[in-house]
C-alpha atoms as a PDB file:
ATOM      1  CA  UNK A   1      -0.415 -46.912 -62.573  1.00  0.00           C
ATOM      2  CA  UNK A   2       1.296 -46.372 -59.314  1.00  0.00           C
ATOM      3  CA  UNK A   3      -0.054 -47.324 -55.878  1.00  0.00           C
ATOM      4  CA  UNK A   4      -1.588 -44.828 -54.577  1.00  0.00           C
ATOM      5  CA  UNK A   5      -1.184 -46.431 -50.911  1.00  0.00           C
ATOM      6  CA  UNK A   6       2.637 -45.368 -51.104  1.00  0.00           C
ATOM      7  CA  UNK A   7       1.218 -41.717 -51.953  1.00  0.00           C
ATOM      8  CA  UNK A   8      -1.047 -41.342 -49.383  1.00  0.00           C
ATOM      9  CA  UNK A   9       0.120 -39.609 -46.002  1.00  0.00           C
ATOM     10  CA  UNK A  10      -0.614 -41.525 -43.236  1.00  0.00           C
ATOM     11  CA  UNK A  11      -1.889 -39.359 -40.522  1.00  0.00           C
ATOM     12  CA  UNK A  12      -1.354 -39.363 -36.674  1.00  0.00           C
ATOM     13  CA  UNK A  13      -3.999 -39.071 -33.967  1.00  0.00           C
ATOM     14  CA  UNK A  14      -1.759 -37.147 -31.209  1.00  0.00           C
ATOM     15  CA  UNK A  15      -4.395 -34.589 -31.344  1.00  0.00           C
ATOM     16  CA  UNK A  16      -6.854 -36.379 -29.963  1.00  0.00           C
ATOM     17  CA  UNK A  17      -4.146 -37.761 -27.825  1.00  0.00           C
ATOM     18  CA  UNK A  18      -3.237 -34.211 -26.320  1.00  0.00           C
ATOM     19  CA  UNK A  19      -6.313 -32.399 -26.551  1.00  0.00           C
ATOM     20  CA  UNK A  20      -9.425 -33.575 -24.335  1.00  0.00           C
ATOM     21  CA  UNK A  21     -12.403 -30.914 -25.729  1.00  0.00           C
ATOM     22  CA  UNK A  22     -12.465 -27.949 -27.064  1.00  0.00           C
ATOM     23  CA  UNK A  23     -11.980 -25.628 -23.999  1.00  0.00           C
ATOM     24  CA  UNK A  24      -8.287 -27.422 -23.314  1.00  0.00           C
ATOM     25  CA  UNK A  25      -6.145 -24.677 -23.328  1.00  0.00           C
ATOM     26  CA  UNK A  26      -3.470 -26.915 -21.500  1.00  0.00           C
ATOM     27  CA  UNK A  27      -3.698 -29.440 -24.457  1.00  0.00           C
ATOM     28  CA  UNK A  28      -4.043 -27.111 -26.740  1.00  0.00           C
ATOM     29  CA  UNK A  29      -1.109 -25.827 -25.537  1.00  0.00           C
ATOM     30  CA  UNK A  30       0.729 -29.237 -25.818  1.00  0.00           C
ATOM     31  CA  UNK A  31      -0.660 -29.992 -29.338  1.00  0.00           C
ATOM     32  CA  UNK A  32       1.095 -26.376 -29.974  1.00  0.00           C
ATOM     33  CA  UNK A  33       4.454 -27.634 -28.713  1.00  0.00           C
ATOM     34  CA  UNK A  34       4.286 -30.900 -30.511  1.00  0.00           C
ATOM     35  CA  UNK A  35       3.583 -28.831 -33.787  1.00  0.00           C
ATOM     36  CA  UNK A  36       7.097 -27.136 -32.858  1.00  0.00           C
ATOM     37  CA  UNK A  37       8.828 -30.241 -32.151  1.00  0.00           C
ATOM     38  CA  UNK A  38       7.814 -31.268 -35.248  1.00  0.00           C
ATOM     39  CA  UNK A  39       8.641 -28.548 -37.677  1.00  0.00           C
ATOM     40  CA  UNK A  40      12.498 -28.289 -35.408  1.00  0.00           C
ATOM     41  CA  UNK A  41      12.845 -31.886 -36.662  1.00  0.00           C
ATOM     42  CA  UNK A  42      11.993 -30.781 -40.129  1.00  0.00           C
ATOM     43  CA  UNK A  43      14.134 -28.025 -40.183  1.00  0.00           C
ATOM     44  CA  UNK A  44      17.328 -29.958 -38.717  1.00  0.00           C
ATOM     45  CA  UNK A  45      16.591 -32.808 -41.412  1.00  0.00           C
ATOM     46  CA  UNK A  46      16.919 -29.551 -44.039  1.00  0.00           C
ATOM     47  CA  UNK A  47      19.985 -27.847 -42.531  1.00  0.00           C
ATOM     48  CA  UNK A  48      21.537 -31.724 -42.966  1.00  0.00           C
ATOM     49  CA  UNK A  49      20.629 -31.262 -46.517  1.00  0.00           C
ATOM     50  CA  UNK A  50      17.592 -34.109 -46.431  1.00  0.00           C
ATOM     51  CA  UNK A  51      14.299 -33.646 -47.404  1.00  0.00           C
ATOM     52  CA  UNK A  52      12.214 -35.181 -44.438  1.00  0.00           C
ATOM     53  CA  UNK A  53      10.282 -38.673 -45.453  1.00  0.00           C
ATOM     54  CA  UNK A  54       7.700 -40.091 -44.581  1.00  0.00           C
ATOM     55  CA  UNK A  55       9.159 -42.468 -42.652  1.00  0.00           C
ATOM     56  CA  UNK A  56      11.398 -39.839 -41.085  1.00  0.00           C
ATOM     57  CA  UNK A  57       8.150 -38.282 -39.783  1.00  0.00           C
ATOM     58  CA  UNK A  58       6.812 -41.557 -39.080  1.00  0.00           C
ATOM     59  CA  UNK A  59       9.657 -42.102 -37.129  1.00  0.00           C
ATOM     60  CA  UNK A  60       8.741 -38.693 -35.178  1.00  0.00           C
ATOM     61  CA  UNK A  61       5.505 -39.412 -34.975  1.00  0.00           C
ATOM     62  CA  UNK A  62       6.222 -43.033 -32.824  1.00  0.00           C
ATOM     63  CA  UNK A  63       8.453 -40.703 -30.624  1.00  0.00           C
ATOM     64  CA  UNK A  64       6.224 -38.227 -29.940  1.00  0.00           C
ATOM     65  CA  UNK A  65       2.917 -40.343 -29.493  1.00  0.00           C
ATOM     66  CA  UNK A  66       5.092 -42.477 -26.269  1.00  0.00           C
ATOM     67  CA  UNK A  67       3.486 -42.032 -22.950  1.00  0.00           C
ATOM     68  CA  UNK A  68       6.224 -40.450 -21.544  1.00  0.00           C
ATOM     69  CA  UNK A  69       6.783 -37.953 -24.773  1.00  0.00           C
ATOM     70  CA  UNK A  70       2.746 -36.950 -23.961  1.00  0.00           C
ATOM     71  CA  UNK A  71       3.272 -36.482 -20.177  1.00  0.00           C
ATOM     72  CA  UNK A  72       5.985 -34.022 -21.374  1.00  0.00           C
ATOM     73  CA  UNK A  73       4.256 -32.379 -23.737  1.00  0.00           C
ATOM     74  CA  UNK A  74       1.191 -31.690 -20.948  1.00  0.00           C
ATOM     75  CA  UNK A  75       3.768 -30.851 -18.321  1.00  0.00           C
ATOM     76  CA  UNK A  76       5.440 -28.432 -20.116  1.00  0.00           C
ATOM     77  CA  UNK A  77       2.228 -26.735 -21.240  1.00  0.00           C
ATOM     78  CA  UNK A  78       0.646 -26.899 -17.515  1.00  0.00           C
ATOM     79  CA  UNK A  79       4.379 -24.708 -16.724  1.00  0.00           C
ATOM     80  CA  UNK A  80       3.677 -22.236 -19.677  1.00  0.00           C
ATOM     81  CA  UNK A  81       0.148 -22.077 -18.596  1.00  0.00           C
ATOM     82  CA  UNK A  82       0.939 -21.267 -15.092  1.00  0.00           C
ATOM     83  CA  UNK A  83       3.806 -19.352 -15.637  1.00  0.00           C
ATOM     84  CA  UNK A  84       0.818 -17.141 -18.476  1.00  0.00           C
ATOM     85  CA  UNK A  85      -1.913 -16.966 -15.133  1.00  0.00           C
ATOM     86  CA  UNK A  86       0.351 -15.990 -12.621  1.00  0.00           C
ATOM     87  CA  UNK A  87       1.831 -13.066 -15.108  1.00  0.00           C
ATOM     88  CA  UNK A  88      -1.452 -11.925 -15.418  1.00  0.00           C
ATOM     89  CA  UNK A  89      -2.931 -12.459 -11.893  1.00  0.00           C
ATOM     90  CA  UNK A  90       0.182 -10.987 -10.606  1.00  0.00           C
ATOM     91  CA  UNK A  91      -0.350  -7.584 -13.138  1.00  0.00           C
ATOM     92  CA  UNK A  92      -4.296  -7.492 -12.108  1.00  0.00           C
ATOM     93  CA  UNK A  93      -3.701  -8.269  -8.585  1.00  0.00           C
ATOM     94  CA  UNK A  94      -1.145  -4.653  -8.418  1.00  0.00           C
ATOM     95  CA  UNK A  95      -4.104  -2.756 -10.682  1.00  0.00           C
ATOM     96  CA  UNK A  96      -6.501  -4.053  -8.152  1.00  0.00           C
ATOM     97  CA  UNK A  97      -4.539  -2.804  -5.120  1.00  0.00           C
ATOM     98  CA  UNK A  98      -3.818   0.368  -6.517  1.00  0.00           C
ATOM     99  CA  UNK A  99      -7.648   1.077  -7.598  1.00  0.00           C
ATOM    100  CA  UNK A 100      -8.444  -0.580  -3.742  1.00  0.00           C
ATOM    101  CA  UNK A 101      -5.733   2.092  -2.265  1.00  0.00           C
ATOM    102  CA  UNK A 102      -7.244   4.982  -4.736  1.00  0.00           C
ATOM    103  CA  UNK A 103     -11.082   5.007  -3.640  1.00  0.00           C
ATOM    104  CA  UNK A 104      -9.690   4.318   0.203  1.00  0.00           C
ATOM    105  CA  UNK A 105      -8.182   7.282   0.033  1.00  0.00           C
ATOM    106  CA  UNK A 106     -10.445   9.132  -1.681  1.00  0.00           C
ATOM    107  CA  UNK A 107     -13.387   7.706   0.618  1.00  0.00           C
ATOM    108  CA  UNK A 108     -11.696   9.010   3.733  1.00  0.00           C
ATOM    109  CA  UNK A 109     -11.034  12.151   2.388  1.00  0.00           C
ATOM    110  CA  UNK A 110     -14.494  12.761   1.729  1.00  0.00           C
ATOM    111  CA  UNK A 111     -15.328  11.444   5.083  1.00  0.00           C
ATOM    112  CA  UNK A 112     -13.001  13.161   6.782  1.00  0.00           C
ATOM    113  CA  UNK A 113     -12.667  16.850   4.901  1.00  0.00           C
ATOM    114  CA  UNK A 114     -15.993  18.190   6.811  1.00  0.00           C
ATOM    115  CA  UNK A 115     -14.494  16.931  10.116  1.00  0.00           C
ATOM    116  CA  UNK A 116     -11.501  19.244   9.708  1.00  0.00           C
ATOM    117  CA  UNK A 117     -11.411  23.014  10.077  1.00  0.00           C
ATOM    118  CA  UNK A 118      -9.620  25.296   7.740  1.00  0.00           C
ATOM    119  CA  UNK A 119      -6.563  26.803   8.714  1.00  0.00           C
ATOM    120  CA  UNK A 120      -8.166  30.091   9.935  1.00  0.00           C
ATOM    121  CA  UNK A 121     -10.845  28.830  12.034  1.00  0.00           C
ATOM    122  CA  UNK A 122      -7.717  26.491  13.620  1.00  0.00           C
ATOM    123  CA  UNK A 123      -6.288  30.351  13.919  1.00  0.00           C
ATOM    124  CA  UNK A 124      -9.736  32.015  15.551  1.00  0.00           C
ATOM    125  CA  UNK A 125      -9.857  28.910  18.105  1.00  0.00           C
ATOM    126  CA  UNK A 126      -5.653  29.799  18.707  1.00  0.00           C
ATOM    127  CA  UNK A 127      -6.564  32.882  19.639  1.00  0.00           C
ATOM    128  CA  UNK A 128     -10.241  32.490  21.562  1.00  0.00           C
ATOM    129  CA  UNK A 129      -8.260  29.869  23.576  1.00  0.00           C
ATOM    130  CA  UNK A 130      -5.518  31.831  24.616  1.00  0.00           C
ATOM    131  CA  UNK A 131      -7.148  34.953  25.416  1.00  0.00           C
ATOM    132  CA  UNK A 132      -9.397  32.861  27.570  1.00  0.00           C
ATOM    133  CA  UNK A 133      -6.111  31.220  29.309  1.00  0.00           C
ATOM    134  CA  UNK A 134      -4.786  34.891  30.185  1.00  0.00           C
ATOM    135  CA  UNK A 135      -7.984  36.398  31.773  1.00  0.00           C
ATOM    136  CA  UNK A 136      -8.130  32.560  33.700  1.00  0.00           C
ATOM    137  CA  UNK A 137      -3.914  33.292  34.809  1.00  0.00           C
ATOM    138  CA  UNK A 138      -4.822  37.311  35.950  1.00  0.00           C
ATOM    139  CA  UNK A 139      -7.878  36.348  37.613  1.00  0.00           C
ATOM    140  CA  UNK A 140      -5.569  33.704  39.932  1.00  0.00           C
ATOM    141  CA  UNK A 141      -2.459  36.128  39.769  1.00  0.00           C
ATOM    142  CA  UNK A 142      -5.402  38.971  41.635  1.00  0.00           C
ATOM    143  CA  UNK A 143      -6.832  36.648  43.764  1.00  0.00           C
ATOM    144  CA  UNK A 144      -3.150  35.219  44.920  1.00  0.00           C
ATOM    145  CA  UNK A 145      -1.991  38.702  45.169  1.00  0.00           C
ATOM    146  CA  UNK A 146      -4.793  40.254  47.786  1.00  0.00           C
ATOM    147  CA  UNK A 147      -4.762  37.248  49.224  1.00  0.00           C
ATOM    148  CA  UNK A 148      -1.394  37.843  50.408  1.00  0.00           C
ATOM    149  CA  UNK A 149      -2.099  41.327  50.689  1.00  0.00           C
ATOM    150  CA  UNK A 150      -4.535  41.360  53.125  1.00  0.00           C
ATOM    151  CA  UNK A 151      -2.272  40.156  55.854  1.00  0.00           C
ATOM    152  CA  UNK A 152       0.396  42.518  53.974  1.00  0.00           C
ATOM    153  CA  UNK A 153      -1.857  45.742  54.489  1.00  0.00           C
ATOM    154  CA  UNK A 154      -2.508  44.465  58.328  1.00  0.00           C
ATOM    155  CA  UNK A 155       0.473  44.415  59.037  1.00  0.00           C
ATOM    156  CA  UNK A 156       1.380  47.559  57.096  1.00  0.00           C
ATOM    157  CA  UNK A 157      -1.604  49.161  59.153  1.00  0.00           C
ATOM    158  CA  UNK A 158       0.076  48.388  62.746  1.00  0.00           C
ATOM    159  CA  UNK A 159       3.714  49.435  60.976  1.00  0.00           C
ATOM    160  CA  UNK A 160       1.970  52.615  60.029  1.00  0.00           C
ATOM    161  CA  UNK A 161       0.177  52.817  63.621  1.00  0.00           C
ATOM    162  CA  UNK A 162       4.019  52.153  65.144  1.00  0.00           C
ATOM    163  CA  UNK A 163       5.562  54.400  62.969  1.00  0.00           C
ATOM    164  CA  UNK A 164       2.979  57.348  63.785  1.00  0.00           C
ATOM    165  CA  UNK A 165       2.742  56.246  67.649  1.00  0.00           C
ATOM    166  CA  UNK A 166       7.164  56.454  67.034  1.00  0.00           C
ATOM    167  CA  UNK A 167       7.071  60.212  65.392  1.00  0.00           C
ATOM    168  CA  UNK A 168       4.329  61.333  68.233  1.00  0.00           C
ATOM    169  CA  UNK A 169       6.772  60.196  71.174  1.00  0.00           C
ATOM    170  CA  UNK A 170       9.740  62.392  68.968  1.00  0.00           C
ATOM    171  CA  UNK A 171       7.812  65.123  68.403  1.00  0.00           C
ATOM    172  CA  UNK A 172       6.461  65.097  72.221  1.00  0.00           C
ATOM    173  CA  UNK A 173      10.078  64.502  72.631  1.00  0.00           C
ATOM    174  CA  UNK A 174      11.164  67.371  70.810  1.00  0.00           C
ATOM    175  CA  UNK A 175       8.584  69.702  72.132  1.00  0.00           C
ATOM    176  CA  UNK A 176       9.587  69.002  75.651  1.00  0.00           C
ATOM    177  CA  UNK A 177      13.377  69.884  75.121  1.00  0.00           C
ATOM    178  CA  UNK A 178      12.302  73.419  73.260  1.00  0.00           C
ATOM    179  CA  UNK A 179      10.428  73.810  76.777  1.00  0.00           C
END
């Protein structure tokens, strides 16, 4: 009968070593990156053309359950982690901006859409505004004007009075020579 102690696989507790509780995702994470260690060191053994032993895995198994071997394992699954959140923060982050931006804009156009006239009432006040700016611009061209005027037409009077005192001295003048 053969021993069945040489049979049995001797199993390794990095596991627990790597993984806290349940909700780990960081050991998890390193217990996932041991696994792939592992099965690289299979694979090289098989492109060498050995079939990986047991104490070829024990021999993996001493390596990868070091201290330091650990810290690297949870170091380099903290990076992937990290590297995972800020990925995804980053992609939330720009679809929370752009639905932020989106209802601000659409917010203040509601808010401010009753506020502003259409174009044609814009075109009524145009137009209400100007007509009101002329009548204002004749009303102080006419006062400007008469009041200028009025020392214009005095002074027009005593021309006129001159002028028609003038033509009665030439026509006295002229009625005295046909004498």
């Amino acid at each position: 009968m053969e021993d069945n102690s040489q049979h049995q696989r001797r199993y390794n507790y990095i596991y627990s070593k790597l993984v806290s509780d349940e909700t780990d995702i960081i050991g998890h994470i390193a217990y996932a990156l041991y696994k792939s260690d592992k099965v690289c060191f299979m694979e090289k053994l098989r492109a060498e053309g050995k079939e990986p032993t047991e104490e070829d895995l024990q021999q993996f198994h001493q390596i990868s359950c070091l201290d330091s071997t650990l810290e690297r394992y949870q170091m380099h699954a903290s990076v992937i982690m990290e590297a995972f959140l800020n990925e995804v923060l980053k992609k939330h982050k720009a679809d929370i901006e752009k639905n932020y931006f989106e209802e601000h804009d659409k917010r203040l156009r509601e808010i401010v859409k009753p506020l502003k006239p259409n174009f044609w009432h814009g075109v009524w006040q145009s137009m209400v505004g100007a007509f009101f700016f002329a009548i204002i611009l004749a009303a102080f061209a006419f006062v400007y004007t008469f009041s200028r005027n009025d020392t214009s037409i005095q002074t027009g009077i005593e021309a006129a009075n001159v002028t028609q005192q003038n033509f009665s001295s030439v026509e006295n003048d002229s009625t005295m020579l046909k004498h």
